[in-house]
Protein backbone atom coordinates (compact mmCIF):
# COMPACT_ATOMS: atom_id res chain seq x y z
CA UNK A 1 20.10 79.59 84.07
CA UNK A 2 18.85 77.05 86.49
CA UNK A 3 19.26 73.14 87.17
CA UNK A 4 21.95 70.84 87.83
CA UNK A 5 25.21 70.44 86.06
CA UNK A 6 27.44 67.34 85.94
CA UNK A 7 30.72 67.45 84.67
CA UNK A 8 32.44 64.41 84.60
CA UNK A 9 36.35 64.38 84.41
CA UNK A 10 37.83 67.61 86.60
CA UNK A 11 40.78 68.48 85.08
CA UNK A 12 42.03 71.60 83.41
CA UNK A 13 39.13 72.01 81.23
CA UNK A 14 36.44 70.42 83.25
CA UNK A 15 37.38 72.43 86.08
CA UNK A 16 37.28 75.75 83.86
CA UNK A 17 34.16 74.83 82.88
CA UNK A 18 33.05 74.44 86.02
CA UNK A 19 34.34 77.45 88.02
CA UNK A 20 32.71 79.66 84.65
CA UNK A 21 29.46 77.94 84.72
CA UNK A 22 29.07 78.34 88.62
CA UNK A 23 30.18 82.05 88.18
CA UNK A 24 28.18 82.76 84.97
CA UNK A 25 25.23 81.15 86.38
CA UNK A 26 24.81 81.41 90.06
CA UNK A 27 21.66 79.65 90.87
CA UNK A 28 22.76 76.46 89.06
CA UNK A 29 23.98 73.70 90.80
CA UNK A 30 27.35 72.01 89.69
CA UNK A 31 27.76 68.24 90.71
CA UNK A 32 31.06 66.93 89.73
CA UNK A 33 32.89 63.71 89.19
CA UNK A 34 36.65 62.03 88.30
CA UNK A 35 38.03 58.62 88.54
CA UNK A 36 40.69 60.01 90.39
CA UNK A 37 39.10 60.50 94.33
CA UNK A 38 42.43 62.82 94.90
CA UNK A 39 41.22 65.91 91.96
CA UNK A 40 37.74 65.16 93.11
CA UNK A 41 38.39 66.48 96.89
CA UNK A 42 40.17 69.19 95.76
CA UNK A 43 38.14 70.40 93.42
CA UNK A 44 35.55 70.11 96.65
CA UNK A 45 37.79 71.70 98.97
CA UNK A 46 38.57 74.85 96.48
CA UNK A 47 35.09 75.37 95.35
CA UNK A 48 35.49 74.50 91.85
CA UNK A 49 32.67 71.97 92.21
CA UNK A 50 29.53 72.82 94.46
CA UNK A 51 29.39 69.11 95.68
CA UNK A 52 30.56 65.98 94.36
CA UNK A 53 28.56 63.20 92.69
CA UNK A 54 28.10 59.93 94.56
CA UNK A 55 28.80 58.24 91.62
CA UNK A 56 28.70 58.56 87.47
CA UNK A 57 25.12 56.98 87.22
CA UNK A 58 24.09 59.29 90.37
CA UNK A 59 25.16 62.36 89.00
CA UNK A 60 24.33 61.54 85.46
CA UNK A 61 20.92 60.75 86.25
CA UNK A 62 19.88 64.23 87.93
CA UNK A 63 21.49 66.43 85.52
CA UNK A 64 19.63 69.07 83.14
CA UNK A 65 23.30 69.12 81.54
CA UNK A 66 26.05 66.69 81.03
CA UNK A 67 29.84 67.74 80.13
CA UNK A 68 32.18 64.70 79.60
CA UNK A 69 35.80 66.35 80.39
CA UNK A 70 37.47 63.34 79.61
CA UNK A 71 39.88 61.90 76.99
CA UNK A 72 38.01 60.50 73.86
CA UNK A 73 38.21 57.18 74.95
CA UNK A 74 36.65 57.60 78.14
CA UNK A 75 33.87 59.76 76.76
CA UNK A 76 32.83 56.48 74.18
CA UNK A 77 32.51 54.43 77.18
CA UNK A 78 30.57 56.76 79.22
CA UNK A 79 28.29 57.37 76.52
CA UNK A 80 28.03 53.89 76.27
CA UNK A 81 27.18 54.07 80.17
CA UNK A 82 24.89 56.76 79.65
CA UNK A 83 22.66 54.66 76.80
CA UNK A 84 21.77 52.41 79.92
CA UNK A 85 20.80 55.23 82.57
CA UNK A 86 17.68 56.79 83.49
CA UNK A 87 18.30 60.68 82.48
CA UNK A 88 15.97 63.20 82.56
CA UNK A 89 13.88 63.70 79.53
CA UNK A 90 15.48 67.21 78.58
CA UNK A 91 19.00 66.73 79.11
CA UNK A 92 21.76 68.07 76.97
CA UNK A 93 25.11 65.96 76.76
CA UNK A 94 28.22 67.51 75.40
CA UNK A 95 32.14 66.61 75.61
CA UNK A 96 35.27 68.30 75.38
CA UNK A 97 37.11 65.83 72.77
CA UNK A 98 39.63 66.31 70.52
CA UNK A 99 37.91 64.22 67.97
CA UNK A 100 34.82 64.04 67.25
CA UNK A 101 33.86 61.75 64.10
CA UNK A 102 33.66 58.97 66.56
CA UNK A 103 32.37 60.24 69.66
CA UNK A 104 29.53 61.86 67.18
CA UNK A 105 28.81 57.29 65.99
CA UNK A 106 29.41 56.43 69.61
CA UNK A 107 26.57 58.72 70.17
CA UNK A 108 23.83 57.55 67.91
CA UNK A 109 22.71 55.41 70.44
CA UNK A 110 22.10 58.13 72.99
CA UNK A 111 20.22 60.11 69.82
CA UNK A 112 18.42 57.08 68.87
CA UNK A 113 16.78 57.24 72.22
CA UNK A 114 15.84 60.73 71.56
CA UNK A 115 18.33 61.97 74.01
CA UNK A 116 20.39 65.21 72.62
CA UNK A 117 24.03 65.15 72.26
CA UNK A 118 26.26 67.84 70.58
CA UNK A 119 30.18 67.27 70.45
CA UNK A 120 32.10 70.10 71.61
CA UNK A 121 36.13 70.80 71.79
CA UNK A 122 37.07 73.71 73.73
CA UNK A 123 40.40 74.75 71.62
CA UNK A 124 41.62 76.52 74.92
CA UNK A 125 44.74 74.64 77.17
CA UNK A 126 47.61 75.92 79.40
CA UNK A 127 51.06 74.69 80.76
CA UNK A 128 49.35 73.54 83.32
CA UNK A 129 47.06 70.53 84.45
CA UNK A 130 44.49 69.09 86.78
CA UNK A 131 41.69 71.39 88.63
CA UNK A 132 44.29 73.31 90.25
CA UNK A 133 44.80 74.96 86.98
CA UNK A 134 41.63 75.83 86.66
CA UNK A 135 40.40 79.31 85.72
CA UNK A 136 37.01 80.68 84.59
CA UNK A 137 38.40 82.89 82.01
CA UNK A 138 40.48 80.21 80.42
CA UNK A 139 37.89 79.93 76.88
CA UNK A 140 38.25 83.75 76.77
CA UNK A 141 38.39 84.36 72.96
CA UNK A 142 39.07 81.46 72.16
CA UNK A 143 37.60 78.88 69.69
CA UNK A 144 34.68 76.73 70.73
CA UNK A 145 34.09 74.36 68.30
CA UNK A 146 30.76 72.70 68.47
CA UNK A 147 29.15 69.20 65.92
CA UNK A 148 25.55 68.90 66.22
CA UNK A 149 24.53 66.25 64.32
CA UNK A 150 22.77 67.20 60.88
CA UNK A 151 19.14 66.10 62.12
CA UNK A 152 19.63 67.78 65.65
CA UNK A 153 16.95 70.03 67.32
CA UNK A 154 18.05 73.60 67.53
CA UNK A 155 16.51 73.92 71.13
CA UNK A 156 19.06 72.11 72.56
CA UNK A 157 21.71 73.84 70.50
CA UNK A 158 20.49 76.60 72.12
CA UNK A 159 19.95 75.79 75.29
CA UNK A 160 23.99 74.63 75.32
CA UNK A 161 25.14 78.20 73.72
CA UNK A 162 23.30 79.31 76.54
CA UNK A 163 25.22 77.50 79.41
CA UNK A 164 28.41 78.44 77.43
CA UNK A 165 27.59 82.44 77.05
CA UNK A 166 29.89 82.96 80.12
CA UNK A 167 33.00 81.30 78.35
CA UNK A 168 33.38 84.19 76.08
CA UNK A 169 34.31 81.71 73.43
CA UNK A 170 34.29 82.45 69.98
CA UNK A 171 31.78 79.67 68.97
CA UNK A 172 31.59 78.12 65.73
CA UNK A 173 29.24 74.98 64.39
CA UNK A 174 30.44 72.73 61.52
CA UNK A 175 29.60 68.67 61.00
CA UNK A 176 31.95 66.55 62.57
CA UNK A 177 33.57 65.44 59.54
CA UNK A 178 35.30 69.05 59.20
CA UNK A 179 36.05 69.60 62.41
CA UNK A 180 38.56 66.54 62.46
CA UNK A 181 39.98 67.35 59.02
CA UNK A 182 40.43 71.24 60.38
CA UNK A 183 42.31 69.90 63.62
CA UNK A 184 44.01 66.97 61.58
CA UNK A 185 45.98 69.90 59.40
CA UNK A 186 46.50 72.44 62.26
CA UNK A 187 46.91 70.48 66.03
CA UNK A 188 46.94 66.41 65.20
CA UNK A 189 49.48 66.52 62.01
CA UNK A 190 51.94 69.13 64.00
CA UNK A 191 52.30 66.82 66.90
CA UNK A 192 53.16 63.88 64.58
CA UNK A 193 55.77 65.93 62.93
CA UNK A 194 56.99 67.58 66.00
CA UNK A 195 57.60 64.09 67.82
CA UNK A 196 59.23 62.83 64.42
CA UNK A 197 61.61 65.96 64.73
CA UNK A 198 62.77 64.71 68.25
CA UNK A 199 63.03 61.31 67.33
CA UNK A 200 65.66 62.44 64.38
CA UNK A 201 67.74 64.67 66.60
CA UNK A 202 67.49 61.71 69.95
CA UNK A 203 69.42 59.72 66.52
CA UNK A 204 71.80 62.07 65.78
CA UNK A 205 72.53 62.68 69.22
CA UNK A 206 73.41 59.23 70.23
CA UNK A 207 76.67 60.22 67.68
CA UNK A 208 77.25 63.48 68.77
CA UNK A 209 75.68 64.75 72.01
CA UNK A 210 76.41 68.18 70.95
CA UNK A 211 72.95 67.84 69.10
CA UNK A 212 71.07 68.14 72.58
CA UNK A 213 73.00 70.77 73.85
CA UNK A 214 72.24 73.14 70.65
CA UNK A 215 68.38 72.47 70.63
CA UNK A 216 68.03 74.24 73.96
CA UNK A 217 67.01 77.17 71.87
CA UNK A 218 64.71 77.25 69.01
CA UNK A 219 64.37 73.79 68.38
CA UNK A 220 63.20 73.14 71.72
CA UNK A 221 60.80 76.25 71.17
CA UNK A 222 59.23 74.71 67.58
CA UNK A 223 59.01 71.14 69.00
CA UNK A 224 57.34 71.66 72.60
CA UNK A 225 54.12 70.45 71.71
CA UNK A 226 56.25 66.80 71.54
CA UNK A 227 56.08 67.15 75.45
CA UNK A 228 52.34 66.97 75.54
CA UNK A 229 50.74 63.53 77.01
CA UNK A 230 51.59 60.67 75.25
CA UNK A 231 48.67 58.57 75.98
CA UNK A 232 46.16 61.63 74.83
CA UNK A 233 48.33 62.24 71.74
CA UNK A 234 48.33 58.21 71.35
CA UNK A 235 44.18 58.22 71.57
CA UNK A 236 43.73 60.97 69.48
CA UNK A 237 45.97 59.81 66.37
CA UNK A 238 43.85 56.62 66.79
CA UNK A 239 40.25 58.17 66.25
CA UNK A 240 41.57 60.63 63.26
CA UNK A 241 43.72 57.95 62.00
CA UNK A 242 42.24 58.48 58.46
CA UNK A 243 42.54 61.83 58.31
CA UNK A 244 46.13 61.56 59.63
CA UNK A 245 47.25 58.95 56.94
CA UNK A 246 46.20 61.30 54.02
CA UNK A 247 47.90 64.31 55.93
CA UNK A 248 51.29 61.92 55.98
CA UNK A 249 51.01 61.15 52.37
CA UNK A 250 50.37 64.84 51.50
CA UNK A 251 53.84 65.44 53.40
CA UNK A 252 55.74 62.77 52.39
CA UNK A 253 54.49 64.11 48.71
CA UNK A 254 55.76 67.85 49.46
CA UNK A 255 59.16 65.84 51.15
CA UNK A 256 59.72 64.20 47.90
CA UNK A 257 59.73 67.90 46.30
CA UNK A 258 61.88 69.54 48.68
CA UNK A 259 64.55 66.45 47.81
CA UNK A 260 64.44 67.24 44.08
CA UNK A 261 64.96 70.85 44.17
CA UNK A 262 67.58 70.21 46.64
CA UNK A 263 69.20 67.42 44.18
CA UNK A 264 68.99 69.79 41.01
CA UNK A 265 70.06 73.02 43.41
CA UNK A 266 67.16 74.62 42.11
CA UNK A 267 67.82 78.18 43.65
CA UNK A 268 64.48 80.27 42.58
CA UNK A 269 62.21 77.42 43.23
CA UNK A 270 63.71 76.77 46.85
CA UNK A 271 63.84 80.88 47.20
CA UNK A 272 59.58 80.27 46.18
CA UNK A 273 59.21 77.35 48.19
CA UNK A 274 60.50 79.22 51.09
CA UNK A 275 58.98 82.71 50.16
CA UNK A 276 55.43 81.08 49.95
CA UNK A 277 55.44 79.83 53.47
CA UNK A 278 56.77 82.90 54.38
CA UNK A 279 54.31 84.46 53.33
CA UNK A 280 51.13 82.58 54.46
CA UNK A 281 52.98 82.56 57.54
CA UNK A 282 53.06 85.59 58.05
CA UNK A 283 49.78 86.30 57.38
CA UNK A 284 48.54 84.12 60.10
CA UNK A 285 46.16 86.40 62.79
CA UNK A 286 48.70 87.25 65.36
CA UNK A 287 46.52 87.44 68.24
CA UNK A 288 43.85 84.37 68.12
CA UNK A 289 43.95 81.61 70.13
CA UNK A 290 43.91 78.55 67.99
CA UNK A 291 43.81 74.82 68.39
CA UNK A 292 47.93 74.99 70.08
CA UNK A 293 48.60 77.35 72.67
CA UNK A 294 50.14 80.22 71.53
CA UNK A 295 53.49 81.24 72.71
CA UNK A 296 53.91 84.54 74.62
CA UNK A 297 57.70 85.15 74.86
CA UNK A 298 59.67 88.16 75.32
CA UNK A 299 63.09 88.02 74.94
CA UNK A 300 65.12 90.01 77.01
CA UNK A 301 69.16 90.71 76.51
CA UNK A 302 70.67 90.85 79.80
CA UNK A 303 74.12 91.47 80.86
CA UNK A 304 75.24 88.03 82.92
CA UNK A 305 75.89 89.17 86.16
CA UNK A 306 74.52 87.37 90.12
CA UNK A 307 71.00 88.72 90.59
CA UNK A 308 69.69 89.51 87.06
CA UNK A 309 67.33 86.72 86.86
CA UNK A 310 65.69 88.55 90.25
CA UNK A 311 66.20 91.76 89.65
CA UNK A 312 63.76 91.29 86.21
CA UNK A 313 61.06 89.10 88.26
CA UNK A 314 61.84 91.69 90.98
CA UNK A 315 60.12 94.23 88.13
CA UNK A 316 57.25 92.29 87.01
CA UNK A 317 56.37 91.12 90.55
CA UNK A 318 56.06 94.68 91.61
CA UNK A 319 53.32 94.93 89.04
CA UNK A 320 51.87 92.34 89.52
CA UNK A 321 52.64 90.15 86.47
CA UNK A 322 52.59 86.75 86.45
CA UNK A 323 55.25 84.39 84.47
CA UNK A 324 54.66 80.93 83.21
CA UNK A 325 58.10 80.15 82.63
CA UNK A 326 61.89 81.54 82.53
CA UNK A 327 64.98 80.40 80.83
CA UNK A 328 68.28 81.98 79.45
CA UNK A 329 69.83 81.36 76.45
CA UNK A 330 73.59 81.54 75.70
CA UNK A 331 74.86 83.56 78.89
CA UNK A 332 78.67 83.87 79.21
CA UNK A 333 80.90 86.54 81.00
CA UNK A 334 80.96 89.23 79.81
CA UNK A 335 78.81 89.04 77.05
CA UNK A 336 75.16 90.07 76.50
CA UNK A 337 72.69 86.79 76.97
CA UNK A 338 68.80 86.14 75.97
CA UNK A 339 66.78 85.76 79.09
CA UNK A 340 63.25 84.16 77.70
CA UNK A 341 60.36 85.02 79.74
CA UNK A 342 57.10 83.37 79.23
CA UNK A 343 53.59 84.47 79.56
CA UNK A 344 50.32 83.41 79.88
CA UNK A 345 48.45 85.93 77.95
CA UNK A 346 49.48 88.52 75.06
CA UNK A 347 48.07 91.15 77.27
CA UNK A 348 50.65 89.48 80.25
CA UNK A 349 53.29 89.93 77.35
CA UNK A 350 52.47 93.57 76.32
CA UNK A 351 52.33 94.82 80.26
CA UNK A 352 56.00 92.88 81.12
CA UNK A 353 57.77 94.81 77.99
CA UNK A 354 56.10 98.30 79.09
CA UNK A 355 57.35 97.50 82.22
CA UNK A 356 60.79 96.82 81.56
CA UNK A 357 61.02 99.58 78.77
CA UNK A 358 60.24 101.85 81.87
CA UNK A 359 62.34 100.43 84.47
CA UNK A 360 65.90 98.88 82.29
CA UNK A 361 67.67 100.15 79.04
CA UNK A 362 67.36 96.29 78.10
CA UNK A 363 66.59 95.36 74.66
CA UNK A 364 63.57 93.89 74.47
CA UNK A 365 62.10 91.89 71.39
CA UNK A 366 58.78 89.30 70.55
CA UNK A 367 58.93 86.49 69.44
């Protein structure tokens, strides 16, 4: 397609929009902008960006499509900014939010004006941040979530699914309402429960420090999403608040069960309880990208010996294979110890344990 893009707010996601619209769509231009002058020069210097916008009103004002990268916060008061500015007549204005019951109010004065805006949320992240990070294949199967508003034109619906056919998203349209209850049960509610699962073991380990030292393993694995930005996390339980609150009740409600069948050492129904999760659990697709980032471990049992961290990268780096992250668990002499190697794709995953199959007599397990 042709015409000029402006994506405001080049971090990870801006910036992966950016590189995949520029690749996916040559003769378009992409004009880019951030509040921070440091990612917008790099993002310059490393081509993410074909040139950078003078300012948000200058860019704003020439573009045949507007992507607010930001935090939701930022994208109500640029939308507010926008309501004041001189845009062309066909323009298209999306976001990236994690939210979007508010940003889709926040908007109604942009569609009151007969300007088009459809909320969109990416549901596509990595370990890493800022445009540095950024790759045009990171949406790659994974879930693009879009809200047009119920009375919304389908030619700009279109014309968005059209500067998004590169992505290789999985796209799906539902009203705004459902799209923060659907995050509120699987991404919001898990952070708020992960955080409160740190906060309990920070308590327990002011009495014995022991705590810390044995949630280096799996704990650390099931809470990890607690290490996510505070001041995001912060913004986001703010605009699904309500949502939230009935998610909390919900649990405390299920808490309160768990306490009597402990009391009354109800074996079957805790066996059932368990089972049950179990099983939905397990029935969860294996390989989708959802709203968290997946984890792609292998665990590898290594004898503890100098060189064995090197001698597996030493492996993988001969194929090419690239790591996101590498820790062992419960190495002492003599004795056999986990090294956990971390990936940013299954397909990353699935190459690493052919490779080592091949090359060591290592067992080798997924997570």
């Amino acid at each position: 397609m042709r015409g000029k893009v402006f994506i405001a707010g080049l971090g990870l996601i801006g910036g992966s929009l950016a590189k995949n619209i520029k690749k996916s769509h040559p003769q378009a231009e992409v004009i880019g902008y951030d509040i921070r002058d440091s990612e917008l020069r790099l993002a310059e210097a490393l081509g993410v960006i074909d040139r950078r916008a003078e300012s948000f009103k200058d860019g704003a004002e020439q573009a045949d499509l507007i992507i607010l990268a930001v935090p939701v916060v930022q994208t109500e008061a640029m939308i507010e900014q926008l309501a004041h500015l001189q845009l062309k007549k066909d323009v298209v204005i999306t976001d990236t939010g994690s939210t979007k019951k508010k940003i889709m109010d926040c908007a109604r004065q942009l569609t009151a004006k007969g300007i088009s805006f459809i909320g969109g949320h990416p549901m596509a992240g990595s370990h890493k941040s800022g445009v540095a990070a950024a790759k045009e294949l990171l949406f790659e199967n994974a879930f693009y979530l879009l809200t047009p508003a119920a009375s919304a034109d389908e030619k700009p619906l279109a014309v968005l699914k059209k500067w998004l056919e590169g992505t290789k998203a999985k796209i799906i349209e539902l009203p705004a309402e459902d799209h923060d209850e659907l995050t509120g049960v699987i991404s919001h509610f898990p952070h708020v429960i992960a955080a409160s699962l740190v906060h309990q073991a920070e308590r327990y380990n002011q009495q014995n420090s022991l705590v810390s030292r044995l949630a280096a393993g799996g704990f650390r694995d099931i809470t990890r999403i607690a290490s996510s930005n505070p001041e995001m996390w912060r913004d986001i339980s703010l605009h699904n608040k309500e949502v939230l609150l009935e998610l909390l009740q919900h649990w405390k409600e299920e808490m309160e069960q768990v306490i009597n069948l402990l009391e009354k050492e109800s074996g079957p129904r805790l066996y059932d309880y368990f089972n049950r999760a179990k099983a939905f659990r397990d029935q969860l697709p294996a390989k989708s990208m959802g709203a968290i980032p997946a984890f792609y471990d292998l665990y590898v049992d290594v004898p503890d010996y100098p060189g064995i961290i090197s001698e597996v990268t030493a492996y993988l780096a001969n194929e090419r294979i690239s790591i996101t992250n590498i820790r062992i668990m419960e190495t002492r002499e003599d004795v056999y110890g986990v090294l956990v190697i971390s990936f940013q794709s299954e397909k990353d995953r699935s190459r690493a344990k052919s490779c080592l199959e091949k090359r060591t007599n290592y067992d080798l397990f997924l997570a």
